[in-house]
PDB file of N, CA and C in Angstrom:
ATOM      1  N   UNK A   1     -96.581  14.031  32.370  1.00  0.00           N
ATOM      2  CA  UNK A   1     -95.785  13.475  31.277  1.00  0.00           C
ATOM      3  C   UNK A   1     -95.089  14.607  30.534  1.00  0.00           C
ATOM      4  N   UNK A   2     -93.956  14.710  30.102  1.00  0.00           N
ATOM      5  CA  UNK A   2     -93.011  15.422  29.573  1.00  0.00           C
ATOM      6  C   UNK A   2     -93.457  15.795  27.664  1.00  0.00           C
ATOM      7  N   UNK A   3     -93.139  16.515  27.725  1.00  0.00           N
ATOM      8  CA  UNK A   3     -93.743  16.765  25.646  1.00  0.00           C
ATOM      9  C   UNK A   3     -92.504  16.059  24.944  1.00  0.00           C
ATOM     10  N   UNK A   4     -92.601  15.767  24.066  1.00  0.00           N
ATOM     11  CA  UNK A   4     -91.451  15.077  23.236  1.00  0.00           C
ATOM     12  C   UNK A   4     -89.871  16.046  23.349  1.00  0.00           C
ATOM     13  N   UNK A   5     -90.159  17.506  23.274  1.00  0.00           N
ATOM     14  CA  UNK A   5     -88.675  18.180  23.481  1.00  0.00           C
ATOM     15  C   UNK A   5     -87.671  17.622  24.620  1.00  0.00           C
ATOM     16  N   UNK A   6     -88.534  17.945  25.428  1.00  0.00           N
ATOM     17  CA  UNK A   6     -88.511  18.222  27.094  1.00  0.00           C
ATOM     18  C   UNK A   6     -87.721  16.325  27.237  1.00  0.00           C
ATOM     19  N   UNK A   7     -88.673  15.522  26.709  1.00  0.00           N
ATOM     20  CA  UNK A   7     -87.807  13.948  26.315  1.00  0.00           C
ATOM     21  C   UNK A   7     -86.691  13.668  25.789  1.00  0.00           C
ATOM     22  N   UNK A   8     -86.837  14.649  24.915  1.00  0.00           N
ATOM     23  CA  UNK A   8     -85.496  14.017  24.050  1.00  0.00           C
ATOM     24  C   UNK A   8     -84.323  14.648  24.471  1.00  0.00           C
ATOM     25  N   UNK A   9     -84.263  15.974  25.311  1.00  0.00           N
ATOM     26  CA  UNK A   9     -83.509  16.720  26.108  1.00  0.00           C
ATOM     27  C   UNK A   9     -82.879  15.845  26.701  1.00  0.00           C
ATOM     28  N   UNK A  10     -83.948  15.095  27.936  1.00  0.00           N
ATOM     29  CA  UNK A  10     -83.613  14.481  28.617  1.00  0.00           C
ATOM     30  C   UNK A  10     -82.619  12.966  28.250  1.00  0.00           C
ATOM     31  N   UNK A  11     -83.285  13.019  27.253  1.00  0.00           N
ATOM     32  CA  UNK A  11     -82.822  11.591  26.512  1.00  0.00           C
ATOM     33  C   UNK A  11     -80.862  11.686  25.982  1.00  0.00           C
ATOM     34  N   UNK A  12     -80.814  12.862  25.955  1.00  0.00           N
ATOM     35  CA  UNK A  12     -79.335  13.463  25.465  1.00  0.00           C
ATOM     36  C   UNK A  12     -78.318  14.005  26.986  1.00  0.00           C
ATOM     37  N   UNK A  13     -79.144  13.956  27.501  1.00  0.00           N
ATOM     38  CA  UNK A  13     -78.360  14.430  29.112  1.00  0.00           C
ATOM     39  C   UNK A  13     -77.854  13.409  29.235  1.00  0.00           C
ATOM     40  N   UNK A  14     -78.206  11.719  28.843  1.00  0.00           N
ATOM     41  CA  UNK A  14     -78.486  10.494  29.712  1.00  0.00           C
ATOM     42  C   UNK A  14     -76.815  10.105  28.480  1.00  0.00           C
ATOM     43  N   UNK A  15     -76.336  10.862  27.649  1.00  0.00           N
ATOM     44  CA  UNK A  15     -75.702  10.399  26.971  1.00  0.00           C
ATOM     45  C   UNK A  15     -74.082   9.979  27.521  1.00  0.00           C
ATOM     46  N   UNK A  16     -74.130   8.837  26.710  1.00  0.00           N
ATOM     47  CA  UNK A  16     -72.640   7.920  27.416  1.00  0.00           C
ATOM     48  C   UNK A  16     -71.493   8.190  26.549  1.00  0.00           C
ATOM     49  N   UNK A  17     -70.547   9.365  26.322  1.00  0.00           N
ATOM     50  CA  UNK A  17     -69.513   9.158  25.477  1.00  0.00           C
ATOM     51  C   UNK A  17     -68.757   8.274  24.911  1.00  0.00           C
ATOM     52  N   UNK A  18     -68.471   7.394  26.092  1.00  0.00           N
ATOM     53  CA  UNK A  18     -67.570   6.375  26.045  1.00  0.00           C
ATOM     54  C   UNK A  18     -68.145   5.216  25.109  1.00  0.00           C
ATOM     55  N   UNK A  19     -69.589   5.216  25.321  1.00  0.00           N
ATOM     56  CA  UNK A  19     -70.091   4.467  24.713  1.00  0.00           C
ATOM     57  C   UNK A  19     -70.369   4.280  23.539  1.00  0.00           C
ATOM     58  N   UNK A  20     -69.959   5.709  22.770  1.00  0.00           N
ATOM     59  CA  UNK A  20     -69.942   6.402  20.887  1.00  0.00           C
ATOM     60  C   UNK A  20     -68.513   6.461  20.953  1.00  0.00           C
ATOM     61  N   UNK A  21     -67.662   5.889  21.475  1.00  0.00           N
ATOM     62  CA  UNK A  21     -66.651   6.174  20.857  1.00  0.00           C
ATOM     63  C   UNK A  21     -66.144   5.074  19.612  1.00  0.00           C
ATOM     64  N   UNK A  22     -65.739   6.413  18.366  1.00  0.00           N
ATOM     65  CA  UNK A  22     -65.640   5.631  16.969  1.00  0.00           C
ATOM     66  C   UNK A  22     -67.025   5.964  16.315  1.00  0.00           C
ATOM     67  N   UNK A  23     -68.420   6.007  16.693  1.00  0.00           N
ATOM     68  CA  UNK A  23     -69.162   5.852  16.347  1.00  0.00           C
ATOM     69  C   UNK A  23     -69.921   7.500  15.879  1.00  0.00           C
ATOM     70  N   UNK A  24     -69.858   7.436  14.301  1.00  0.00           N
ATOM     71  CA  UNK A  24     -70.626   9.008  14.077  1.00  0.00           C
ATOM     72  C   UNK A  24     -71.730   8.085  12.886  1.00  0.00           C
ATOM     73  N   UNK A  25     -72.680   8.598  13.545  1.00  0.00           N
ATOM     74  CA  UNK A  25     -74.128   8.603  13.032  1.00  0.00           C
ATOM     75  C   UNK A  25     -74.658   9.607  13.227  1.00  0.00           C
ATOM     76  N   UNK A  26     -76.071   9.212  12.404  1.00  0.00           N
ATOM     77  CA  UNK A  26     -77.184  10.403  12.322  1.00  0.00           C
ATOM     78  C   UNK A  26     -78.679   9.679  12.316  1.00  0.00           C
ATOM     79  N   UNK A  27     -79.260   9.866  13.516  1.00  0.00           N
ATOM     80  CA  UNK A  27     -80.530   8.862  13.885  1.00  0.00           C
ATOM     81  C   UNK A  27     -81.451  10.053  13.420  1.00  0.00           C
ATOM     82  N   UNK A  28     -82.593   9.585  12.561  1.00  0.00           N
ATOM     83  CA  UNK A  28     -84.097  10.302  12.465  1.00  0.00           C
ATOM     84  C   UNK A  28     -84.757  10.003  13.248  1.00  0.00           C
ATOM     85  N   UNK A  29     -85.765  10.478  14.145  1.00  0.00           N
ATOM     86  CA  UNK A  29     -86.541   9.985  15.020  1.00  0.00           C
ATOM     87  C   UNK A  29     -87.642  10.444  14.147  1.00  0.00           C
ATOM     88  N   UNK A  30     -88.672   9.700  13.666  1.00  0.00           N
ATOM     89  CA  UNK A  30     -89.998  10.110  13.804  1.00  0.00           C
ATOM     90  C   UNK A  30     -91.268   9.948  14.458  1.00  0.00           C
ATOM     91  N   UNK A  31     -91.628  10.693  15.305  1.00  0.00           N
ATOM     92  CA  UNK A  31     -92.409  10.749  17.102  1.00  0.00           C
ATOM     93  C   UNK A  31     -93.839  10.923  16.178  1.00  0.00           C
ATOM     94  N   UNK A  32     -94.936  10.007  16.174  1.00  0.00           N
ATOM     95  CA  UNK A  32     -95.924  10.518  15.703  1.00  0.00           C
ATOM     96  C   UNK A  32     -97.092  10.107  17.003  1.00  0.00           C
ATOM     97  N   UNK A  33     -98.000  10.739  16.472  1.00  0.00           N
ATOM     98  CA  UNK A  33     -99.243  10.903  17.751  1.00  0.00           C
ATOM     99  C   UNK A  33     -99.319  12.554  18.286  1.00  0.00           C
ATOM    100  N   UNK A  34     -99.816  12.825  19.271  1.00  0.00           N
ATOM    101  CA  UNK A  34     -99.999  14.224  20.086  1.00  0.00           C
ATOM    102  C   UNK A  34     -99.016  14.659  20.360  1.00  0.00           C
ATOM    103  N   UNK A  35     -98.299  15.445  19.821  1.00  0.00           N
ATOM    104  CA  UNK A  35     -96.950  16.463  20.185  1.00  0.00           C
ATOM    105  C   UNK A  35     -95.880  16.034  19.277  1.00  0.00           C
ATOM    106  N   UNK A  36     -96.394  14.680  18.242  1.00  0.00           N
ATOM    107  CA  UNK A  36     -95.234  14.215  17.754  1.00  0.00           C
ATOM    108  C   UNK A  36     -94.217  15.047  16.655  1.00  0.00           C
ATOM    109  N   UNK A  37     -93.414  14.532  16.025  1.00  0.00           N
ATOM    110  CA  UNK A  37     -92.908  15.485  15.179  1.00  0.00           C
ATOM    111  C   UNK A  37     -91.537  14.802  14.604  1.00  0.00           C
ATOM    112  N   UNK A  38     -90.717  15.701  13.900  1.00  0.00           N
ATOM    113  CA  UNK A  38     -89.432  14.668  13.290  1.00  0.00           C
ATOM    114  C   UNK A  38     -88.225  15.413  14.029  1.00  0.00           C
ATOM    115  N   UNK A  39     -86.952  14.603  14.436  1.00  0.00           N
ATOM    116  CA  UNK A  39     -85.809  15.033  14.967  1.00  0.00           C
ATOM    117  C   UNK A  39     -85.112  14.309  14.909  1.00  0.00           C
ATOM    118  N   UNK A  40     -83.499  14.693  15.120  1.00  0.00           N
ATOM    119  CA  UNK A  40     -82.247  13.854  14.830  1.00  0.00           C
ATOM    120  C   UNK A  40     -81.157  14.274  15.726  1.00  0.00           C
ATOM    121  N   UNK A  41     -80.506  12.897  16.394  1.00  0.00           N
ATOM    122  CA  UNK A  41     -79.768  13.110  16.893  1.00  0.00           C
ATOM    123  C   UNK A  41     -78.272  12.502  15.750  1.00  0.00           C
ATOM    124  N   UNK A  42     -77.749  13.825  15.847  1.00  0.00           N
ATOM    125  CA  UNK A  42     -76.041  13.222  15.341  1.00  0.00           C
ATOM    126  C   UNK A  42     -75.127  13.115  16.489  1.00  0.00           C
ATOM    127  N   UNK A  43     -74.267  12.203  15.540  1.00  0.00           N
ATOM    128  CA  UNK A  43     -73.271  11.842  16.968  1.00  0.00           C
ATOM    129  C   UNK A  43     -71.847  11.389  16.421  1.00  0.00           C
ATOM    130  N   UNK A  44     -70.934  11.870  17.144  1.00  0.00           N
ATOM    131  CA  UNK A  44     -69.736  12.123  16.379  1.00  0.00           C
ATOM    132  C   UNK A  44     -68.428  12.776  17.272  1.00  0.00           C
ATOM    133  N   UNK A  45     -67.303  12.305  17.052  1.00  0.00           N
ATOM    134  CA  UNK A  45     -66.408  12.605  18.216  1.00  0.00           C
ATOM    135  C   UNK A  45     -66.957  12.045  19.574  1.00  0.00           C
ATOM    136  N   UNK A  46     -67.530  11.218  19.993  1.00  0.00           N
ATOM    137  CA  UNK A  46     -68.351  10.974  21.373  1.00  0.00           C
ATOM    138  C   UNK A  46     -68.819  12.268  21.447  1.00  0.00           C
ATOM    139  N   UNK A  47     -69.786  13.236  21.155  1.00  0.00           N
ATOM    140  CA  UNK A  47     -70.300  14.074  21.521  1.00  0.00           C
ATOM    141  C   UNK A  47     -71.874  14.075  20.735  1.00  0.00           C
ATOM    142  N   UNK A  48     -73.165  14.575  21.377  1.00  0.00           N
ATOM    143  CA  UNK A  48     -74.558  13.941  20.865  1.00  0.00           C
ATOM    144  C   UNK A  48     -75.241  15.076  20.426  1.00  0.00           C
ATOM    145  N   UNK A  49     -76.307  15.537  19.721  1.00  0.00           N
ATOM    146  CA  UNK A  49     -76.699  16.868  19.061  1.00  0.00           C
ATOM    147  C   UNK A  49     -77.923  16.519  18.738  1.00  0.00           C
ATOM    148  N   UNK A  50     -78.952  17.056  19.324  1.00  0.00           N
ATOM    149  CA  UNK A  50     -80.328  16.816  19.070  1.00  0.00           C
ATOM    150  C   UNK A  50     -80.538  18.433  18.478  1.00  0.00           C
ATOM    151  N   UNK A  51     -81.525  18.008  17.029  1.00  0.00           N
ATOM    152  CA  UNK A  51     -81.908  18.969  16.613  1.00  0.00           C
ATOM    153  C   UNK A  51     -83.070  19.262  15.780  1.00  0.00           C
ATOM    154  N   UNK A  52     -84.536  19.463  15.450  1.00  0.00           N
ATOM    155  CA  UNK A  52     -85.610  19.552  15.290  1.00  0.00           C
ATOM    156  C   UNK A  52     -85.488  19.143  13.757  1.00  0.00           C
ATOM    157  N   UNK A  53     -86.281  18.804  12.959  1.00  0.00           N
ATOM    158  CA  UNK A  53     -86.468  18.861  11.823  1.00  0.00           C
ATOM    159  C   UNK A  53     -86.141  17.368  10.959  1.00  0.00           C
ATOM    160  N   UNK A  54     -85.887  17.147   9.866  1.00  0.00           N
ATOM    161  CA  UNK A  54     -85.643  15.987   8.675  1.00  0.00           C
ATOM    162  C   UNK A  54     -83.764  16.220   8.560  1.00  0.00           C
ATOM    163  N   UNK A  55     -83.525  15.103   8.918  1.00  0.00           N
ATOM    164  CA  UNK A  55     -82.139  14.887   8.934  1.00  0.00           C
ATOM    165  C   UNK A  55     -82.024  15.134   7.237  1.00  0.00           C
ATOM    166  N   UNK A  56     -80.625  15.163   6.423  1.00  0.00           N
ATOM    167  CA  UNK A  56     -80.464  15.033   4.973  1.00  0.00           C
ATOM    168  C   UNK A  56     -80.329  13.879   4.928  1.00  0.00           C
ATOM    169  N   UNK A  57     -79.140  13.116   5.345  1.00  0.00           N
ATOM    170  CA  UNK A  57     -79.384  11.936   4.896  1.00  0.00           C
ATOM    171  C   UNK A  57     -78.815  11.191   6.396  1.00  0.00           C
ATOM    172  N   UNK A  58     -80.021  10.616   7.425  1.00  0.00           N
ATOM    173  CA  UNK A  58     -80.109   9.500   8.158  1.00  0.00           C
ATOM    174  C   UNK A  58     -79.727   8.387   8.137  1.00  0.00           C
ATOM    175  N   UNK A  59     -78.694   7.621   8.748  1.00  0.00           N
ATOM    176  CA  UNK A  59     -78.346   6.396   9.025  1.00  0.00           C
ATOM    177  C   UNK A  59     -79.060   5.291   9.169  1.00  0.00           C
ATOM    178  N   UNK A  60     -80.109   5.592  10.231  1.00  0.00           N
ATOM    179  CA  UNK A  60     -80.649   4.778  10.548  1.00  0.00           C
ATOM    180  C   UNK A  60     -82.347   6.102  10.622  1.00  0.00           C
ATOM    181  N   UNK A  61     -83.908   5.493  10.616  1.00  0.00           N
ATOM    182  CA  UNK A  61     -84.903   5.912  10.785  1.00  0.00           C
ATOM    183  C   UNK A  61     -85.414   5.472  11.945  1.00  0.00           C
ATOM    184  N   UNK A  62     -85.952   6.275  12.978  1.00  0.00           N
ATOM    185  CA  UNK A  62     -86.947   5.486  13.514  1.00  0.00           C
ATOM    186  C   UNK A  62     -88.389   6.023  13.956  1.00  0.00           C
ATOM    187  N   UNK A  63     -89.645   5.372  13.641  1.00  0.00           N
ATOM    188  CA  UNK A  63     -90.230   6.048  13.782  1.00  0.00           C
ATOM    189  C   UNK A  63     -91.641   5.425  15.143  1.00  0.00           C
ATOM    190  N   UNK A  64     -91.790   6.086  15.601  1.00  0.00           N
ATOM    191  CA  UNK A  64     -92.593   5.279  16.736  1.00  0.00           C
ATOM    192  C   UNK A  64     -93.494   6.790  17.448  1.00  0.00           C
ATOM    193  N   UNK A  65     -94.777   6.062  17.951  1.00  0.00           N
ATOM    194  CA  UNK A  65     -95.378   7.049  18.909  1.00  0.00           C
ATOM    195  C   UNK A  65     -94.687   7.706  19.580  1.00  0.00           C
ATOM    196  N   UNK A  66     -95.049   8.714  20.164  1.00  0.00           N
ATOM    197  CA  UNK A  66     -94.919   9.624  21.374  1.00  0.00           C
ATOM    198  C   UNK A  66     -94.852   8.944  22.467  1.00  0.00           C
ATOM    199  N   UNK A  67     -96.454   8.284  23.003  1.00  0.00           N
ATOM    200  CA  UNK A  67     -96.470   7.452  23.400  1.00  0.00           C
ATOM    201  C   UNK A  67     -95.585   6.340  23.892  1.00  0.00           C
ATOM    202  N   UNK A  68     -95.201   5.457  22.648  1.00  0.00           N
ATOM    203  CA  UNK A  68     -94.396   4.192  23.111  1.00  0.00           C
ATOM    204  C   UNK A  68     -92.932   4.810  22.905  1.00  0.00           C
ATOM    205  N   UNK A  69     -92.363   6.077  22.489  1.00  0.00           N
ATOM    206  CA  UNK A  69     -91.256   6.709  22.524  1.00  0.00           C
ATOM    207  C   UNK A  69     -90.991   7.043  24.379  1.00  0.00           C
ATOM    208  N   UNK A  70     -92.296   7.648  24.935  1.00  0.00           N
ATOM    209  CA  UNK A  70     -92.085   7.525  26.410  1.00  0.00           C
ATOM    210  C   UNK A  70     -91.900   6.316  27.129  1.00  0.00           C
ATOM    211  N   UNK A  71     -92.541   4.990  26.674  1.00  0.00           N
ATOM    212  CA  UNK A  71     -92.920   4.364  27.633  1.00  0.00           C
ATOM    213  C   UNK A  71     -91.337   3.599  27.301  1.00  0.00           C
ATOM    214  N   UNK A  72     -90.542   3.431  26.155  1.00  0.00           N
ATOM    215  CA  UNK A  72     -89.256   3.099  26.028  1.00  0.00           C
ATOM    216  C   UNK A  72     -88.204   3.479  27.152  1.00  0.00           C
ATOM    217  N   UNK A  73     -88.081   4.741  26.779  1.00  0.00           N
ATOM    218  CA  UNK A  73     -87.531   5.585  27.442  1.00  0.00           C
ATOM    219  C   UNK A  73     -87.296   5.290  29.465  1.00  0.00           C
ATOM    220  N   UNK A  74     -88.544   5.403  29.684  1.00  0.00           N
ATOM    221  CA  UNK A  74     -88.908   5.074  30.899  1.00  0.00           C
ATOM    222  C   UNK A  74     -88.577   3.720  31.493  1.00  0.00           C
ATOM    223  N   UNK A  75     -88.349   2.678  30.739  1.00  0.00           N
ATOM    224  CA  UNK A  75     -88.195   1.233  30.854  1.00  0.00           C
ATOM    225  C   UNK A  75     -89.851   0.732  30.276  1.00  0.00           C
ATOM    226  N   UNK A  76     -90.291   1.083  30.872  1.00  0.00           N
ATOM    227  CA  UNK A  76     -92.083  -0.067  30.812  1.00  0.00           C
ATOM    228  C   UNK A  76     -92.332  -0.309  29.815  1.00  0.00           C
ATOM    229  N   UNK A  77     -91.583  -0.132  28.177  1.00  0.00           N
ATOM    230  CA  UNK A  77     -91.401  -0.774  26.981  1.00  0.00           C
ATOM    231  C   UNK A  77     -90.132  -0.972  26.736  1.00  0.00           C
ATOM    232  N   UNK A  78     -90.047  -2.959  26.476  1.00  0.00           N
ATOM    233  CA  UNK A  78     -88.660  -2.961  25.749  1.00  0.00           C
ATOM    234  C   UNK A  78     -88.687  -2.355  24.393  1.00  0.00           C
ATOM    235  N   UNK A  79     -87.560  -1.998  24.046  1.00  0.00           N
ATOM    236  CA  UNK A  79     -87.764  -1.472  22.713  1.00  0.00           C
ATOM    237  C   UNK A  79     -87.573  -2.819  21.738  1.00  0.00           C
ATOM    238  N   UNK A  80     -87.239  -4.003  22.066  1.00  0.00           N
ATOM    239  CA  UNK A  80     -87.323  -5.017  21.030  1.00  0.00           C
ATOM    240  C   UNK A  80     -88.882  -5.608  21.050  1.00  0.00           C
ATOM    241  N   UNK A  81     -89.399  -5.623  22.120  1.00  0.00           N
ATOM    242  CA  UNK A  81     -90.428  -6.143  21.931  1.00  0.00           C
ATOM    243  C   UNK A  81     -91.485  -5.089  21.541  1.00  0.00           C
ATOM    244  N   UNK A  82     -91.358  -3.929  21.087  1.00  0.00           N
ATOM    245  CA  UNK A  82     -92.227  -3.083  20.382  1.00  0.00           C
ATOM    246  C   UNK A  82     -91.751  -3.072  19.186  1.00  0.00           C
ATOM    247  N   UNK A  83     -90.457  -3.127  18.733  1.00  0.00           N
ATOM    248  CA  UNK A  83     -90.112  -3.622  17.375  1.00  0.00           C
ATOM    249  C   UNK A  83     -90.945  -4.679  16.975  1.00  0.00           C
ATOM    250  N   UNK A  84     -90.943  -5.868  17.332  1.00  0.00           N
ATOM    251  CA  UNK A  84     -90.992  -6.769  17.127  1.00  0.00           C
ATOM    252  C   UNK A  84     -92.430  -7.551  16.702  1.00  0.00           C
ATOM    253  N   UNK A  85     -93.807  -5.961  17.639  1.00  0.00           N
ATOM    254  CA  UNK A  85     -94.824  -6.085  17.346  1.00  0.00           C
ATOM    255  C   UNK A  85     -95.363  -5.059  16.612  1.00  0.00           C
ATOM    256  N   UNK A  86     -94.049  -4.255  15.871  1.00  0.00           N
ATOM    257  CA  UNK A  86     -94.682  -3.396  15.112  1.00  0.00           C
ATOM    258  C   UNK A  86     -94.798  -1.969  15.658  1.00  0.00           C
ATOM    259  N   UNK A  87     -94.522  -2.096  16.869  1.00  0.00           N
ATOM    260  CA  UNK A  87     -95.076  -0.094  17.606  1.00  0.00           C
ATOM    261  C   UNK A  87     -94.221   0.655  17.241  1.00  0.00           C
ATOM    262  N   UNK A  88     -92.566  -0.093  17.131  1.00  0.00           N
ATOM    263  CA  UNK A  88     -91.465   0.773  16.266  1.00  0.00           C
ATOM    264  C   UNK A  88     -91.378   0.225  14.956  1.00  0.00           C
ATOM    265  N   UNK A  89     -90.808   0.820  14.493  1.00  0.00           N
ATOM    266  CA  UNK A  89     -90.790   0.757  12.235  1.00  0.00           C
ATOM    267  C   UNK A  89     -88.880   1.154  12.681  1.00  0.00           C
ATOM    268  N   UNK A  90     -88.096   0.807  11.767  1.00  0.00           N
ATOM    269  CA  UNK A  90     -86.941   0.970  11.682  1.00  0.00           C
ATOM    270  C   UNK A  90     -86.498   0.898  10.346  1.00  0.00           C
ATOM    271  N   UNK A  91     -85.431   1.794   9.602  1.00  0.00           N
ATOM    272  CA  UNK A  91     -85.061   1.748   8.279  1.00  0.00           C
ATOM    273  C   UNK A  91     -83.888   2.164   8.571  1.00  0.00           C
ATOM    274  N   UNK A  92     -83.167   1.932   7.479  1.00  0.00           N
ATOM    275  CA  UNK A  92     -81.311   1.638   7.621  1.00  0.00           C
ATOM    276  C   UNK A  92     -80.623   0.940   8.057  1.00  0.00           C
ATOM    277  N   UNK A  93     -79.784   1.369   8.590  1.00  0.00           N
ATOM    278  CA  UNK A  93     -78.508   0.809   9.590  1.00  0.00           C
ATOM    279  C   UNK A  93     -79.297   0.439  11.088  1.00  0.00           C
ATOM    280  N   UNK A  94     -79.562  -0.777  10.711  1.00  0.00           N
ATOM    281  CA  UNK A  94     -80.872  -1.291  12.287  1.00  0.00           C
ATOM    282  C   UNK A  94     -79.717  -1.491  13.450  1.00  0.00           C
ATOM    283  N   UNK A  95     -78.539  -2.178  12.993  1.00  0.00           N
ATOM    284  CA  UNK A  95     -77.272  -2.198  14.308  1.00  0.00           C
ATOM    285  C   UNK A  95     -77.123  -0.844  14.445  1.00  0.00           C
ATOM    286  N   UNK A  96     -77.345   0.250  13.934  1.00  0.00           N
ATOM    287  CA  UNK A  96     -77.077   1.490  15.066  1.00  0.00           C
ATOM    288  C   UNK A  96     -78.636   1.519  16.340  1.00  0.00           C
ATOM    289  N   UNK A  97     -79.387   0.903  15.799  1.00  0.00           N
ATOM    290  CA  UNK A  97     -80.892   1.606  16.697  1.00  0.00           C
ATOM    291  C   UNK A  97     -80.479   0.707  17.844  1.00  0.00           C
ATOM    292  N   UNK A  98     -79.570  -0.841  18.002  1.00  0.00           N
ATOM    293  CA  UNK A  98     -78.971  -1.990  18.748  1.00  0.00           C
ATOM    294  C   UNK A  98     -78.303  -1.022  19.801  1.00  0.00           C
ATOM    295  N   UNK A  99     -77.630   0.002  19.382  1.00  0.00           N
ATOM    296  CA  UNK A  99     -76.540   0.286  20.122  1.00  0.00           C
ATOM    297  C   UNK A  99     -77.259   1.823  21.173  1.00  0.00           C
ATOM    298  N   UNK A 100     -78.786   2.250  20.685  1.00  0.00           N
ATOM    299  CA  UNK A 100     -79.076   2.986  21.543  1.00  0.00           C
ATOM    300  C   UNK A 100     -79.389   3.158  23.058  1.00  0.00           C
ATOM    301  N   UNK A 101     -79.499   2.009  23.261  1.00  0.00           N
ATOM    302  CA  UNK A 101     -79.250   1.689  25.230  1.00  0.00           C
ATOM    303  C   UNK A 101     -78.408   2.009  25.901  1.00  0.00           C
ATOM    304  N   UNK A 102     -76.809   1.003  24.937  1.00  0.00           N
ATOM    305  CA  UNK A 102     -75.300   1.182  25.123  1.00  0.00           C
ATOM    306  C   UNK A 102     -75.047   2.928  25.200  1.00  0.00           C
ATOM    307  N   UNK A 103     -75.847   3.770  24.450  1.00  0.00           N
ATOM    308  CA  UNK A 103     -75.475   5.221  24.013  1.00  0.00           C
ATOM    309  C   UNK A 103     -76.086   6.180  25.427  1.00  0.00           C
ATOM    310  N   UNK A 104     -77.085   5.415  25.691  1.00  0.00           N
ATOM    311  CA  UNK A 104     -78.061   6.568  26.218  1.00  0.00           C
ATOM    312  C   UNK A 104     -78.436   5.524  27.874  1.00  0.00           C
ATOM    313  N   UNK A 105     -78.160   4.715  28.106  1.00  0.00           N
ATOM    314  CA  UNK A 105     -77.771   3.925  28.981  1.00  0.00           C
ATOM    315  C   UNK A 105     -79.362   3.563  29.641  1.00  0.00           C
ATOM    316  N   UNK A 106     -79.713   3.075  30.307  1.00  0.00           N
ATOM    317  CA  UNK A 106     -81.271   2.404  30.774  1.00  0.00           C
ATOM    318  C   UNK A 106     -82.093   3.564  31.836  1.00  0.00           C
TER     319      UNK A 106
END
């Protein structure tokens, strides 16, 4: 299994320009559990920027295991139905967290 960097790397390779276009945000991720930690991707011009730490001011929050942050990722969690039972928490602008599939593609 990959450490959360090494994920979210990956998670930004997978990125769809076409699919941010118009669209500049600033997502908080907060990864908690074993390796977890806080990071943000901004996004802006269709171009994506992952970078360690507490965004200033986040669009949208999200905060979820390590864990169910992998198993998303991977497919073997929808991310609505871990919303939905609670494994993800979401604050802000919830239609941007809608559009992270469209961004980062399946």
């Amino acid at each position: 299994m990959s450490a959360p960097p090494a994920m979210l790397a990956d998670l930004v390779k997978r990125f769809r320009p076409e699919a941010a276009e118009g669209l500049t945000a600033v997502y908080q991720l907060h990864l908690t559990g074993d390796g977890g930690d806080f990071w943000n991707l901004s996004i802006a011009n269709q171009q994506c920027h992952l970078s360690p730490g507490l965004a200033t001011d986040p669009d949208v929050t999200i905060k979820v295991s390590v864990e169910d942050w992998r198993e998303i990722l991977t497919g073997r969690l929808d991310a609505v139905t871990a919303f939905m039972s609670g494994r993800v928490q979401l604050s802000g602008d919830l239609s941007l967290a809608t559009r992270l599939k469209a961004i980062f593609g399946s």
